[in-house]
Protein backbone atom coordinates (compact mmCIF):
# COMPACT_ATOMS: atom_id res chain seq x y z
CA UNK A 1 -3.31 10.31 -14.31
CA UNK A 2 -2.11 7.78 -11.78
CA UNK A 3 -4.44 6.49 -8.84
CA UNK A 4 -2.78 6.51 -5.44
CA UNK A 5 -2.21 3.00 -4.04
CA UNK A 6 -4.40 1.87 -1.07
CA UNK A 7 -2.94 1.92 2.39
CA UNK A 8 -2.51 -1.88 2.14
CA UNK A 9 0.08 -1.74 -0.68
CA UNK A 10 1.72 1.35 0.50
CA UNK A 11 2.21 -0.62 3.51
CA UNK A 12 3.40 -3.94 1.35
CA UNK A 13 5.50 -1.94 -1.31
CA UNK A 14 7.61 -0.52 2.10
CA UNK A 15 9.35 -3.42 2.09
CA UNK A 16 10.95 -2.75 -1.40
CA UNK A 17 12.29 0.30 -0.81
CA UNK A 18 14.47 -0.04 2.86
CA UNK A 19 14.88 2.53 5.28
CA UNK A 20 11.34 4.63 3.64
CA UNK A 21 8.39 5.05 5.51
CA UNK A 22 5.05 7.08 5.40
CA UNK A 23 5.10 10.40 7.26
CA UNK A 24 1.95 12.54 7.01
CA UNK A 25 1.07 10.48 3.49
CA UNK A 26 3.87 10.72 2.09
CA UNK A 27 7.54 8.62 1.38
CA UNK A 28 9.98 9.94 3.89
CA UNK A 29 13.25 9.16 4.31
CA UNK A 30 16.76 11.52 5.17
CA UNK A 31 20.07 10.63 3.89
CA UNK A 32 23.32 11.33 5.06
CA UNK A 33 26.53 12.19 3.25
CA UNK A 34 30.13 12.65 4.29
CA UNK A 35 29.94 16.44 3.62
CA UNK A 36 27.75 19.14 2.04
CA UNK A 37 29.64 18.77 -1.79
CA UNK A 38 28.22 14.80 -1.38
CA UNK A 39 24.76 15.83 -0.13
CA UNK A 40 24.80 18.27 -2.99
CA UNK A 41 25.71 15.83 -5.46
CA UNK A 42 23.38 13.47 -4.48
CA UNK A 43 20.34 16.34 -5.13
CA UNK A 44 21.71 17.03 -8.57
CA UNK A 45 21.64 13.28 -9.73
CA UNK A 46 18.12 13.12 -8.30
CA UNK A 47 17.14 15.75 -10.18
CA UNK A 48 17.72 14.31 -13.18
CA UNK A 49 16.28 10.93 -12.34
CA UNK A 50 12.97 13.11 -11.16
CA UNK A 51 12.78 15.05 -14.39
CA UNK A 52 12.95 11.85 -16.54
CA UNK A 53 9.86 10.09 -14.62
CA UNK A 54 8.54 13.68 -14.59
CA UNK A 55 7.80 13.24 -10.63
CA UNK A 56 9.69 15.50 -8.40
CA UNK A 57 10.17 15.27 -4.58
CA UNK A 58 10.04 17.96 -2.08
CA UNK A 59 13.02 18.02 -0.09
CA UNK A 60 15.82 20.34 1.94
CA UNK A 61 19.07 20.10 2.42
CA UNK A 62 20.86 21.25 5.90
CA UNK A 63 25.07 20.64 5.67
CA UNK A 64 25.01 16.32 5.16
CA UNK A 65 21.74 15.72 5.23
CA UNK A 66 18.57 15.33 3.00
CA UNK A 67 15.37 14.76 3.73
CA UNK A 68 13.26 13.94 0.76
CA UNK A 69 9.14 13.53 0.89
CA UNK A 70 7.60 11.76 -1.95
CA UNK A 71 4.29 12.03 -2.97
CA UNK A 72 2.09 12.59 -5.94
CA UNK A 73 0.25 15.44 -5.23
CA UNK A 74 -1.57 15.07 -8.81
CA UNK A 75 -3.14 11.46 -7.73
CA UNK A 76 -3.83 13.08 -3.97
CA UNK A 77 -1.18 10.34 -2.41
CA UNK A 78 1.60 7.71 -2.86
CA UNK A 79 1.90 6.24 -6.66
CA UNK A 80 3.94 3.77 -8.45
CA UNK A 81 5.83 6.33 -9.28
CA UNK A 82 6.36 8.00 -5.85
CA UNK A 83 8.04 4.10 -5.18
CA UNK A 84 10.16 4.36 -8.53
CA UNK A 85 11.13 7.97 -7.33
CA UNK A 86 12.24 6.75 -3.82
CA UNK A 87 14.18 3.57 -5.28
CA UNK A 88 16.25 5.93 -7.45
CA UNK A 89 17.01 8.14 -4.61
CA UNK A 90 18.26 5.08 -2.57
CA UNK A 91 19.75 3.65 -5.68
CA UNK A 92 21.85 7.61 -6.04
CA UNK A 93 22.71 7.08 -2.34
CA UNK A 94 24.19 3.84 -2.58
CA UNK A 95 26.35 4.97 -5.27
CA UNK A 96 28.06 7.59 -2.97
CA UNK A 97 28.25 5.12 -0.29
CA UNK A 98 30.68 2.98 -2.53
CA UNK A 99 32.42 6.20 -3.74
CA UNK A 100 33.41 6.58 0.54
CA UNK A 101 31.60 10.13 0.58
C-alpha cells in the first residue's frame, strides 16, 4: 500500500499540479466547462484515467462545473498517486480548453 506524503511535500508537490490545493486533506480543485455535455465529457475521460491507476476521486457535477477531491483513503491521506490522479484531470481539462468547450 502507498504511504501518504508528509505535509511538507504535499505542500512542495502543489506547485506541480496548478490551480490544486488541500481542502480538509485532500486535492481540491473545480473545473469549469462551456456547458454540461463538456463537463460530462470531461468525467467520462477521467474515469478512465482513474480506473487505469486504480485511484478514483470523489467528485459532483452541478451544470459546468466539477469539483473533484483527491485523496487516498487506503494510505489515510494524499499519495503519489492522488498527484498523478489530479495531473490527469488537469491534463483532461486542458484538452477541452483547446477543443473551445
Amino acid at each position: 500500500m502507498a504511504e501518504p506524503l508528509a505535509e511538507a511535500e504535499v505542500r512542495r508537490r502543489l506547485g506541480d499540479v496548478p490551480g490544486w490545493e488541500v481542502v480538509d486533506g485532500r486535492l481540491h480543485r473545480r473545473f469549469s466547462f462551456a456547458d454540461f455535455s463538456a463537463a460530462f465529457g470531461f468525467m467520462a475521460r477521467v474515469a478512465l484515467a482513474a480506473e487505469k491507476l486504480d485511484h478514483h476521486p470523489d467528485w459532483s457535477n452541478s451544470w459546468n462545473t466539477v469539483t473533484v477531491d483527491i485523496v487516498s483513503h487506503a494510505a489515510g491521506g494524499i499519495t503519489e498517486v492522488c498527484f498523478e490522479l489530479a495531473a490527469r484531470c488537469s491534463a483532461v481539462a486542458a484538452g477541452f480548453e483547446r477543443q473551445g468547450s
